[in-house]
C-alpha atoms as a PDB file:
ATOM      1  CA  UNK A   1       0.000   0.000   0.000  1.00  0.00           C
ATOM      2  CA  UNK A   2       0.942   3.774  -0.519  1.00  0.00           C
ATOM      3  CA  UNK A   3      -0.146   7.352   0.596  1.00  0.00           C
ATOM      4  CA  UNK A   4      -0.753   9.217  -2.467  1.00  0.00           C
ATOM      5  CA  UNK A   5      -0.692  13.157  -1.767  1.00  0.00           C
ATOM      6  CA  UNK A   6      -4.303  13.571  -1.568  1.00  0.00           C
ATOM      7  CA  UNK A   7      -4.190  10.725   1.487  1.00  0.00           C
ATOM      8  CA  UNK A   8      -5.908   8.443   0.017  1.00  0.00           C
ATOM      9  CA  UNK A   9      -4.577   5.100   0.689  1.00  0.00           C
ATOM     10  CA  UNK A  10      -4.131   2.766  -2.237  1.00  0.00           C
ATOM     11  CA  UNK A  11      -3.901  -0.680  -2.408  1.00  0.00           C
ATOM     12  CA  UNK A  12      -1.301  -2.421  -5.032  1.00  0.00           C
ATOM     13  CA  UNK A  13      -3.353  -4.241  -7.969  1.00  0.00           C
ATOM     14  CA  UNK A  14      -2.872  -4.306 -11.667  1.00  0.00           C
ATOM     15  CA  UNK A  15      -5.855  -2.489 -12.687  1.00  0.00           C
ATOM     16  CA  UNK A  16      -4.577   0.401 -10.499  1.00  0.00           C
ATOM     17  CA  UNK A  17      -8.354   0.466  -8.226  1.00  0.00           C
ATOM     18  CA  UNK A  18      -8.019   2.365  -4.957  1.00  0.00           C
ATOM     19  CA  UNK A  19      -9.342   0.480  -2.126  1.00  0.00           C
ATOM     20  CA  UNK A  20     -12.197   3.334  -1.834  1.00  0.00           C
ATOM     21  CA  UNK A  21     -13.214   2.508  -4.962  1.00  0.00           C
ATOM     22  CA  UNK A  22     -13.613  -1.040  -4.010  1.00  0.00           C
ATOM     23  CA  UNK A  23     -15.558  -0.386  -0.851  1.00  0.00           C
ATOM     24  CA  UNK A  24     -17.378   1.820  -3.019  1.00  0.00           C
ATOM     25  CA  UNK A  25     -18.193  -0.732  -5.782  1.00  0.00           C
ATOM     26  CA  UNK A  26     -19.081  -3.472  -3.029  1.00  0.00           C
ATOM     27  CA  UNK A  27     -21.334  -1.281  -1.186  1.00  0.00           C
ATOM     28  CA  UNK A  28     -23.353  -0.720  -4.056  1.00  0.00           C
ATOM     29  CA  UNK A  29     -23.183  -4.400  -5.254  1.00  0.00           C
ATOM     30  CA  UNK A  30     -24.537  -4.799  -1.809  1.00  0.00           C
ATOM     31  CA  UNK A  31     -27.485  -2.555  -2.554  1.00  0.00           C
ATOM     32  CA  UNK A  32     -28.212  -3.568  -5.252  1.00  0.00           C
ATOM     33  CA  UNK A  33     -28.563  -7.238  -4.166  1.00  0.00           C
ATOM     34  CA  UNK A  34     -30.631  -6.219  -1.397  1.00  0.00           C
ATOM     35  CA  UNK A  35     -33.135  -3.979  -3.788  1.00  0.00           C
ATOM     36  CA  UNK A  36     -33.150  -7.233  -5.864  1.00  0.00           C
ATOM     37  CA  UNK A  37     -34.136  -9.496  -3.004  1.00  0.00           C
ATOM     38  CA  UNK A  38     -36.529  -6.974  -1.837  1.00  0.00           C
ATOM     39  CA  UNK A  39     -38.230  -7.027  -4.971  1.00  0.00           C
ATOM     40  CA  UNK A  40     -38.048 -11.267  -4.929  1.00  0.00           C
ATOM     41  CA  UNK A  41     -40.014 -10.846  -1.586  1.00  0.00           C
ATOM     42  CA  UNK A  42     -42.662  -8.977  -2.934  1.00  0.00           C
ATOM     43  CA  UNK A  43     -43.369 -10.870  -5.951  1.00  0.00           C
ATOM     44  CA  UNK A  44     -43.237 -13.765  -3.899  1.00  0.00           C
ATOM     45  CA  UNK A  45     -45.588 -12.320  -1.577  1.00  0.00           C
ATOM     46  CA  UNK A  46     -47.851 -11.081  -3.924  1.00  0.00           C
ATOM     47  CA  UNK A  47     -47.805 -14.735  -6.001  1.00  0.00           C
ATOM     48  CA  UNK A  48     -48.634 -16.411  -2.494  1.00  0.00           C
ATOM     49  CA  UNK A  49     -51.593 -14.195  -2.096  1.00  0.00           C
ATOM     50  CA  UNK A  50     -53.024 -15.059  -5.143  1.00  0.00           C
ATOM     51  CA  UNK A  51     -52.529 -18.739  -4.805  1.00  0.00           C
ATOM     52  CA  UNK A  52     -54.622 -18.318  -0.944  1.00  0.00           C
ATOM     53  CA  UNK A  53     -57.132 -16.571  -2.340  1.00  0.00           C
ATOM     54  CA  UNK A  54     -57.438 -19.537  -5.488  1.00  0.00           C
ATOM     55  CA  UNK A  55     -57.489 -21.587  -2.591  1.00  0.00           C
ATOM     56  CA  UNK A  56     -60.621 -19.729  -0.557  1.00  0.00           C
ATOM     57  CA  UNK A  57     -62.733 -19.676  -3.683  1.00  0.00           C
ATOM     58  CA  UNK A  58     -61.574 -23.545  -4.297  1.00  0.00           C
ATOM     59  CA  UNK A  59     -62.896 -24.339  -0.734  1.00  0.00           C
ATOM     60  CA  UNK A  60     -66.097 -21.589  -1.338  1.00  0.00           C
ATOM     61  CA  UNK A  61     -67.254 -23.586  -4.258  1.00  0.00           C
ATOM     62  CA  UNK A  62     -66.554 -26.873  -2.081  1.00  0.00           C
ATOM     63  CA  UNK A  63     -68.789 -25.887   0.440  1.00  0.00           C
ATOM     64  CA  UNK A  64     -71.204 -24.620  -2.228  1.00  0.00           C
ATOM     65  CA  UNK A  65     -71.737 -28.395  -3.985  1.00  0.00           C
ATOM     66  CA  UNK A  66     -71.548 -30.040  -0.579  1.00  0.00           C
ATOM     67  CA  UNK A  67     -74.958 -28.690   0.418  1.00  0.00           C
ATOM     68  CA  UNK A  68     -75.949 -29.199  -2.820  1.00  0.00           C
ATOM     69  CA  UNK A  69     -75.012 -32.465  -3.066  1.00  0.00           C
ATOM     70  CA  UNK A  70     -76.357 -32.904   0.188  1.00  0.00           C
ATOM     71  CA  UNK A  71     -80.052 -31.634  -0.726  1.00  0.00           C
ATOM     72  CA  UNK A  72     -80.109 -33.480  -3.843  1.00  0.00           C
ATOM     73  CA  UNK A  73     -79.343 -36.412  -0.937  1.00  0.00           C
ATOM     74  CA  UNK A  74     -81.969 -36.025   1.225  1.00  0.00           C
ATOM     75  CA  UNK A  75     -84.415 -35.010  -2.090  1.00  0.00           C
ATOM     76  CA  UNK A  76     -83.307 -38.912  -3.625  1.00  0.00           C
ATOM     77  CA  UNK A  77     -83.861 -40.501   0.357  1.00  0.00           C
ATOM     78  CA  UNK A  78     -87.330 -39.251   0.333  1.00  0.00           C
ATOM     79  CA  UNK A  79     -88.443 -40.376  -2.850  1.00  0.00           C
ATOM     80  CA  UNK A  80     -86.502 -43.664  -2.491  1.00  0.00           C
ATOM     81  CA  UNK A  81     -88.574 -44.070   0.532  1.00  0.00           C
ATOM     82  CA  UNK A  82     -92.146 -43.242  -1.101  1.00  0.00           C
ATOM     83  CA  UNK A  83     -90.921 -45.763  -3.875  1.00  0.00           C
ATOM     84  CA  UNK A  84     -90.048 -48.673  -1.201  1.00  0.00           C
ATOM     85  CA  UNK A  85     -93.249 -48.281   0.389  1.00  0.00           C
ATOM     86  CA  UNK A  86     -95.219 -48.282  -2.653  1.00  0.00           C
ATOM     87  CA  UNK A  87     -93.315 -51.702  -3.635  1.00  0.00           C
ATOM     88  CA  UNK A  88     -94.200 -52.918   0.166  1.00  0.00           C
ATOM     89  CA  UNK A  89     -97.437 -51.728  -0.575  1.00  0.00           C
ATOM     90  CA  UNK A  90     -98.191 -53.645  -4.114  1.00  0.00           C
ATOM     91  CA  UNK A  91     -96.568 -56.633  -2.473  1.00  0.00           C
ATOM     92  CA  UNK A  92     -98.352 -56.766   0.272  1.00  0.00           C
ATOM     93  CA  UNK A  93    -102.026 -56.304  -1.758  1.00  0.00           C
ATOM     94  CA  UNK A  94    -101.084 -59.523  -4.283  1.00  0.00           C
END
């Protein structure tokens, strides 16, 4: 290393950088990386909150053709019943 008159302190390399210009280029390497990840995080973020809300209207509609499904149940149980007794019925008559 040498003092060059203006003090700043140099180190030996064969490009000739000054070790301020290093910490200088590293520092905003480092900024830059962290802006970048930053903006990762977000997108990330964002991407997850679509995907949860996918999954709420997945589970909405779920819910939806359960009771459905469940209606249509008790709707088939009661007729299956009136048909059973009107067999039972016809049976019992011959």
């Amino acid at each position: 290393m040498r003092f060059s008159s203006s003090m700043e302190v140099t180190a030996p390399s064969s490009h000739g950088g000054s070790l301020f210009n290093v910490k200088a280029q590293m520092k905003k390497k480092k900024k830059k990386k962290e802006q970048l990840q930053k903006k990762n995080a977000m997108e990330i973020t964002a991407r997850l909150e679509e995907i949860i809300n996918y999954v709420q209207s997945l589970q909405n509609q779920v819910g939806f053709l359960s009771m459905r499904l469940a209606a249509a149940t008790r709707s088939y149980e009661g007729r299956l019943e009136d048909l059973m007794e009107a067999i039972t019925t016809s049976v019992i008559q011959l």
